[in-house]
C-alpha atoms as a PDB file:
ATOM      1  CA  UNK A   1     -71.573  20.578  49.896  1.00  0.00           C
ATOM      2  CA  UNK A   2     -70.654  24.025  50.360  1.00  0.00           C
ATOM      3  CA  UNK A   3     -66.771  22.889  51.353  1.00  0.00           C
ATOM      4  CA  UNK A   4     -67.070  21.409  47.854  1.00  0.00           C
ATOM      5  CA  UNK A   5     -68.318  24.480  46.602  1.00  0.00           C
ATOM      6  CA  UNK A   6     -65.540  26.929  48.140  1.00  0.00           C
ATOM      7  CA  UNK A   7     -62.812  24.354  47.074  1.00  0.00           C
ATOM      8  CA  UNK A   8     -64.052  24.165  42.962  1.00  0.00           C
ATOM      9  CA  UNK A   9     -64.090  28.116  43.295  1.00  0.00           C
ATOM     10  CA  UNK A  10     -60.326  28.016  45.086  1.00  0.00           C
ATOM     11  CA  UNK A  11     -59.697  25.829  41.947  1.00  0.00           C
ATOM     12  CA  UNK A  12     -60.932  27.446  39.197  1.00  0.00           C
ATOM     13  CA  UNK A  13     -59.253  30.767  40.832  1.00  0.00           C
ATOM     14  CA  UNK A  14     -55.597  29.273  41.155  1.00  0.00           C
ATOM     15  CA  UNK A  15     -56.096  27.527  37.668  1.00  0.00           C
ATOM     16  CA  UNK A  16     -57.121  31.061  36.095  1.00  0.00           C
ATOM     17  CA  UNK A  17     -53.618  32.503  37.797  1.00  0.00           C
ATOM     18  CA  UNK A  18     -51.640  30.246  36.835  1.00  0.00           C
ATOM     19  CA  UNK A  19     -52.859  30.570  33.134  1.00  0.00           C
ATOM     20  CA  UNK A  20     -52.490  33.968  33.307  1.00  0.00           C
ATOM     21  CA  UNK A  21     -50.235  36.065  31.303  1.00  0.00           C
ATOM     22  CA  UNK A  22     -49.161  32.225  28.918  1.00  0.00           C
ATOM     23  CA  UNK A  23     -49.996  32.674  24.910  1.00  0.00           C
ATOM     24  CA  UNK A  24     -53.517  31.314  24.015  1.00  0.00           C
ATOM     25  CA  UNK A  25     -51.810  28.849  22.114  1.00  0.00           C
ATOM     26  CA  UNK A  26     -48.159  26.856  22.307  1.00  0.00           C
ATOM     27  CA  UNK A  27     -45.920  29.285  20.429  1.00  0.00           C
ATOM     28  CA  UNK A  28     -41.999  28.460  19.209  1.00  0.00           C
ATOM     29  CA  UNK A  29     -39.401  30.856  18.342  1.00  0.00           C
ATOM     30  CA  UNK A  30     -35.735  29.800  17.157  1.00  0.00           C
ATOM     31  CA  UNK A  31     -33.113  31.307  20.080  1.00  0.00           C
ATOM     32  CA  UNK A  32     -30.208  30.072  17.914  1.00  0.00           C
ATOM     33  CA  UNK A  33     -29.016  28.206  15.097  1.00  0.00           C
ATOM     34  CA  UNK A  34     -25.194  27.384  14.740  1.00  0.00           C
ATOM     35  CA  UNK A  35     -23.703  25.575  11.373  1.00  0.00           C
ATOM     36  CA  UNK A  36     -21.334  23.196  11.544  1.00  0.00           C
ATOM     37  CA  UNK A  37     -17.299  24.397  11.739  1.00  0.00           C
ATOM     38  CA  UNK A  38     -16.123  22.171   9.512  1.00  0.00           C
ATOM     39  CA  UNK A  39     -17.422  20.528   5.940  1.00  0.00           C
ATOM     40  CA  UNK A  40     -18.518  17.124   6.615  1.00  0.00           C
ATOM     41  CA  UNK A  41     -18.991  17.399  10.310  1.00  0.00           C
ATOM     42  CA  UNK A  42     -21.954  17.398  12.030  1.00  0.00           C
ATOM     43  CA  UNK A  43     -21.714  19.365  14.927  1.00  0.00           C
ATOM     44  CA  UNK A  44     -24.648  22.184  14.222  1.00  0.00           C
ATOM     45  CA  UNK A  45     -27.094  22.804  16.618  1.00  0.00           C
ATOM     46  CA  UNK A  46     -30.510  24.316  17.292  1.00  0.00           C
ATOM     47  CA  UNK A  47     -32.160  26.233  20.339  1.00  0.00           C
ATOM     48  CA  UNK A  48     -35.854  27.267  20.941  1.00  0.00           C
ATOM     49  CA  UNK A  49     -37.928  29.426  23.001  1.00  0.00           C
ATOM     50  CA  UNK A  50     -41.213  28.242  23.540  1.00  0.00           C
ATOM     51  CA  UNK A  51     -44.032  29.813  25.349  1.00  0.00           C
ATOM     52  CA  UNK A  52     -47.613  28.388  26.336  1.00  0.00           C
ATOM     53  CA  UNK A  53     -48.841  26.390  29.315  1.00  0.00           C
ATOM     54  CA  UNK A  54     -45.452  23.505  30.566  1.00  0.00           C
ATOM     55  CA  UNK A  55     -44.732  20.838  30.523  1.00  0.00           C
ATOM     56  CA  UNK A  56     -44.127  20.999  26.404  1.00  0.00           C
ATOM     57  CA  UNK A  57     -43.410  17.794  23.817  1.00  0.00           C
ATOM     58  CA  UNK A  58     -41.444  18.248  21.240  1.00  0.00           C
ATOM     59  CA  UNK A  59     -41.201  15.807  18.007  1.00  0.00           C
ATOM     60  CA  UNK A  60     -38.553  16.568  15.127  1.00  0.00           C
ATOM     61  CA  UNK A  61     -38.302  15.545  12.260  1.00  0.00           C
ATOM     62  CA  UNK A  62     -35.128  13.314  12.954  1.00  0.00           C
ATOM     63  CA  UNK A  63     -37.565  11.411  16.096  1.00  0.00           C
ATOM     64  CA  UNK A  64     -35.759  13.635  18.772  1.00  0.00           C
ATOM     65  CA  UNK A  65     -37.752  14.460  21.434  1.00  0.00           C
ATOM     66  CA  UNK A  66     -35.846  17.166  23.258  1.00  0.00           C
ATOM     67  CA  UNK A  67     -35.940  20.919  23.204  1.00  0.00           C
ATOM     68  CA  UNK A  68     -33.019  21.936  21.366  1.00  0.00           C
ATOM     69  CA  UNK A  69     -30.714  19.422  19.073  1.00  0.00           C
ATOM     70  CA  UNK A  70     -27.255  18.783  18.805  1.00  0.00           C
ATOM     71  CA  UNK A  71     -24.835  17.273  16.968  1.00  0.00           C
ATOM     72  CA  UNK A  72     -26.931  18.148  13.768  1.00  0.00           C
ATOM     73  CA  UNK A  73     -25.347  17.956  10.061  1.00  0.00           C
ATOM     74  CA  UNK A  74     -26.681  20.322   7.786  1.00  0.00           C
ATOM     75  CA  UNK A  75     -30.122  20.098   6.166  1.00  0.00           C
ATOM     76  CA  UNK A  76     -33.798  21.308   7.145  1.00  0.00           C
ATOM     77  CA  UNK A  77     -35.323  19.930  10.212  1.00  0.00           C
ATOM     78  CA  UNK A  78     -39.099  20.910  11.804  1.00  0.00           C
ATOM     79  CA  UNK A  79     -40.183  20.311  14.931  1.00  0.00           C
ATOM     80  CA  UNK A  80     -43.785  19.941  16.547  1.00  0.00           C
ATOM     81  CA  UNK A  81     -44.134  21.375  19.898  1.00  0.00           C
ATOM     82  CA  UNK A  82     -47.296  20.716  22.162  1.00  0.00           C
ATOM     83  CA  UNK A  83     -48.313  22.203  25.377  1.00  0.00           C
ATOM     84  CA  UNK A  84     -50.283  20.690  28.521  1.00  0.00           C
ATOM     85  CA  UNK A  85     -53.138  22.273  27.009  1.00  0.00           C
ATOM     86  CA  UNK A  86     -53.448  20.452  23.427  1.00  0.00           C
ATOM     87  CA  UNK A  87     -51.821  23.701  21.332  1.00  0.00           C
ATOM     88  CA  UNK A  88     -49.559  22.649  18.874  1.00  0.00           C
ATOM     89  CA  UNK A  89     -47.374  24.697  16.722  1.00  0.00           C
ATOM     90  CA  UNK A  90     -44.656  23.785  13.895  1.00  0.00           C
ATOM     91  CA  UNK A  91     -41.784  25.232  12.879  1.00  0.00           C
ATOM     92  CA  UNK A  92     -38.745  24.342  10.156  1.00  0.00           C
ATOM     93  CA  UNK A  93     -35.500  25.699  10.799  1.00  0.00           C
ATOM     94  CA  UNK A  94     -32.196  24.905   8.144  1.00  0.00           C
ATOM     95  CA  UNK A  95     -28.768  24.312   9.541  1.00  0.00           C
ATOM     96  CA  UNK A  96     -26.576  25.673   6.827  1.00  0.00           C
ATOM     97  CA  UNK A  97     -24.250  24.355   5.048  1.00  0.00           C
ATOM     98  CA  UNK A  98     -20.865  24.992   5.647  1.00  0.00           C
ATOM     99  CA  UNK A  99     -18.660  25.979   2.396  1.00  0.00           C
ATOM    100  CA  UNK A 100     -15.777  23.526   2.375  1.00  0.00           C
ATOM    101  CA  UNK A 101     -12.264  25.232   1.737  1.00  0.00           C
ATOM    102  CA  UNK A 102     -11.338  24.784  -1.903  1.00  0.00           C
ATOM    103  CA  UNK A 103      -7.580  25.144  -2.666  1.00  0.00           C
ATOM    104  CA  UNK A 104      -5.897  25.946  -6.288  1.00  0.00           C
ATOM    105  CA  UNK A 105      -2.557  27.029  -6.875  1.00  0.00           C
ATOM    106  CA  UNK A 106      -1.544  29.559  -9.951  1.00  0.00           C
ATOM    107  CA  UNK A 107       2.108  29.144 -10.995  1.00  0.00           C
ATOM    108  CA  UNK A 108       4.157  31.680 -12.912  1.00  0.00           C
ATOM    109  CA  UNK A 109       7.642  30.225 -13.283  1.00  0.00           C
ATOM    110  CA  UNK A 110       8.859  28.956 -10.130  1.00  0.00           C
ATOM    111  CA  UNK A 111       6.430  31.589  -8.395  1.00  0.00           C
ATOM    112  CA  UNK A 112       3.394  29.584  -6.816  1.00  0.00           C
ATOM    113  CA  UNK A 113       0.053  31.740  -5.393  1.00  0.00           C
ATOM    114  CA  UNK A 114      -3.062  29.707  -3.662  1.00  0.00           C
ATOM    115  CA  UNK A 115      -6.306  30.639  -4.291  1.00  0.00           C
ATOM    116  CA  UNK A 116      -8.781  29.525  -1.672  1.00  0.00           C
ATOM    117  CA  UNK A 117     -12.559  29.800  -1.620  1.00  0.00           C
ATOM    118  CA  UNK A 118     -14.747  28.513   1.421  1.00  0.00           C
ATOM    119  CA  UNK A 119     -13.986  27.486   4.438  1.00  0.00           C
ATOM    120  CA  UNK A 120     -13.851  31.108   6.795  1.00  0.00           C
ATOM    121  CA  UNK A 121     -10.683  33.339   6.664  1.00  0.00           C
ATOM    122  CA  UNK A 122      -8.309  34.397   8.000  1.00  0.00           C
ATOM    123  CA  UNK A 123      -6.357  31.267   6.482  1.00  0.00           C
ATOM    124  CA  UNK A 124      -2.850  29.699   7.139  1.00  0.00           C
ATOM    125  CA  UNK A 125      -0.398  28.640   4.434  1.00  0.00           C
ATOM    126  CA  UNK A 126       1.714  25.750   4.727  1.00  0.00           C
ATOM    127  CA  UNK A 127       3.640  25.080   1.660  1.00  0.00           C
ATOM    128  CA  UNK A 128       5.857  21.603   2.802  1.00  0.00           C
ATOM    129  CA  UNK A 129       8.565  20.204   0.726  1.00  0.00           C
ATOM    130  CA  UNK A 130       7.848  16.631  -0.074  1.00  0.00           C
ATOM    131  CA  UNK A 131      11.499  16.720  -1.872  1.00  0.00           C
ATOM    132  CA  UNK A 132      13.050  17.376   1.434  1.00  0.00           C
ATOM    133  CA  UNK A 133      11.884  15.202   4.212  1.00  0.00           C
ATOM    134  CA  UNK A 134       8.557  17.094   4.191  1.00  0.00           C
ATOM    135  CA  UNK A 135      10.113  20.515   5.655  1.00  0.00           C
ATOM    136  CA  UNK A 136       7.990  22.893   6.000  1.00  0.00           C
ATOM    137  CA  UNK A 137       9.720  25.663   3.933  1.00  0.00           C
ATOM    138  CA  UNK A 138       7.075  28.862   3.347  1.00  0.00           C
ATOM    139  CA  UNK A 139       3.959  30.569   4.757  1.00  0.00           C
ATOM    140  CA  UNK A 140       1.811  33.117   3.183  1.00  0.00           C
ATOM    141  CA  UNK A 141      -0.327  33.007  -0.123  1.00  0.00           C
ATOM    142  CA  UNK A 142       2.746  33.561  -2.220  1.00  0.00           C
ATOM    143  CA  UNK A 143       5.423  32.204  -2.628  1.00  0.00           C
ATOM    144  CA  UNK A 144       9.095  31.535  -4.618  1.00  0.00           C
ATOM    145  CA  UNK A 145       9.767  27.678  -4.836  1.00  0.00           C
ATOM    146  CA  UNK A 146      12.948  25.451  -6.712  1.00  0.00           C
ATOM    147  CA  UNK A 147      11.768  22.729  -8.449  1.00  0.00           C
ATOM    148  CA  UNK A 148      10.054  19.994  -6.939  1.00  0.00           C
ATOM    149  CA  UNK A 149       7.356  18.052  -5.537  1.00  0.00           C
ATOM    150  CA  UNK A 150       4.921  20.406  -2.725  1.00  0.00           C
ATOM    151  CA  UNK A 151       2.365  20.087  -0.721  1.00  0.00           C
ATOM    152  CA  UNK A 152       0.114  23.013   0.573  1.00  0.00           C
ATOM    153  CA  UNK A 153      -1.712  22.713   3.251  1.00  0.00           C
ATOM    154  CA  UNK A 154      -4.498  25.238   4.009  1.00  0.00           C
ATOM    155  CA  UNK A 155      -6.164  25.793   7.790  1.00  0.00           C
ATOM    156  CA  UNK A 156      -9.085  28.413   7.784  1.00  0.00           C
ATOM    157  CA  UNK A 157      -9.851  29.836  11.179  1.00  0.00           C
ATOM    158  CA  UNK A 158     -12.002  27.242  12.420  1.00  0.00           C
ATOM    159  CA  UNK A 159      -9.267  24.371  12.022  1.00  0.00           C
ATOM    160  CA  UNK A 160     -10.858  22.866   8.798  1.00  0.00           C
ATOM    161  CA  UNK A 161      -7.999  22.194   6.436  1.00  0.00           C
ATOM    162  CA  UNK A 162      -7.368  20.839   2.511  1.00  0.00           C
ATOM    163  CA  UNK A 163      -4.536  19.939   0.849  1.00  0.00           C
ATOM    164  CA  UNK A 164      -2.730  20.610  -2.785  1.00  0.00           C
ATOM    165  CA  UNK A 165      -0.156  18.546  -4.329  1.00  0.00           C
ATOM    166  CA  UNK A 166       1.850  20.210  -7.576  1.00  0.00           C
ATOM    167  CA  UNK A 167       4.882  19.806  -9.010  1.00  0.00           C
ATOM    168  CA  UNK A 168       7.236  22.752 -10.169  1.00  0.00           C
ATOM    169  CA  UNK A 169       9.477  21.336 -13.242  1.00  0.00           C
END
């Protein structure tokens, strides 16, 4: 009885050290949080820290299971996270979305200047000749053009791109 005894106590001593120094209760904290690079694509991601007593469940809203989530388009997503002990906490986190490149052109004569919004600078100009065997003829935001048919191209620096057709008369 008393090798019982000395065993529960061993126990309950080990058991109190190993609990030592964990949060009272499963806690969650976002590490990171990273938005798609492009509009449309859905490679965000999110990373937690988590603290409490392992091994930890997670449940998202999307039914993933895992710590941290990948390959996430943009929108809100929460996630449940349980410890061995029974303490849950919840937290939401928002993959943002990413503002899609938006191209406009302003002519004055045969003078031609893009305006882009979205998307994240710096941006390259292509401005391609669809008069001349699509020849890539001009880079920059402005530019002096013949008449014609043109394409611009825009490429912010993550690689997203959009496209302009206009005509110069």
């Amino acid at each position: 009885m008393k090798t019982i005894q000395k065993f529960l106590q061993a126990f309950v001593v080990v058991a109190a050290l190993l609990l030592m120094g964990q949060p009272a209760n499963a806690q969650c904290t976002v590490r990171s949080v990273v938005k798609n690079t492009c509009h449309n694509y859905t490679n965000g991601s999110i990373a937690l820290q988590v603290q409490g007593v392992a091994p930890f469940q997670f449940q998202w809203s999307n039914g993933n299971r895992e710590q941290n989530l990948e390959n996430l388009s943009e929108g809100s997503y929460s996630v449940t996270v349980t410890d061995a002990k029974g303490s849950r906490t919840t937290h939401s986190v928002k993959v943002n979305k990413y503002q899609p490149l938006q191209v406009t052109s302003v002519q004055n004569g045969t003078r031609v200047t893009a305006k882009v919004t979205g998307g994240k600078a710096p941006y390259l100009y292509h401005w391609i000749s669809l008069s001349a065997n699509r020849k890539n003829i001009a880079a920059g935001e402005s530019t002096q053009l013949g008449k014609g048919n043109y394409l611009l191209v825009i490429e912010d620096s993550n690689g997203c791109s959009e496209s302009h057709k206009f005509k110069i008369n």
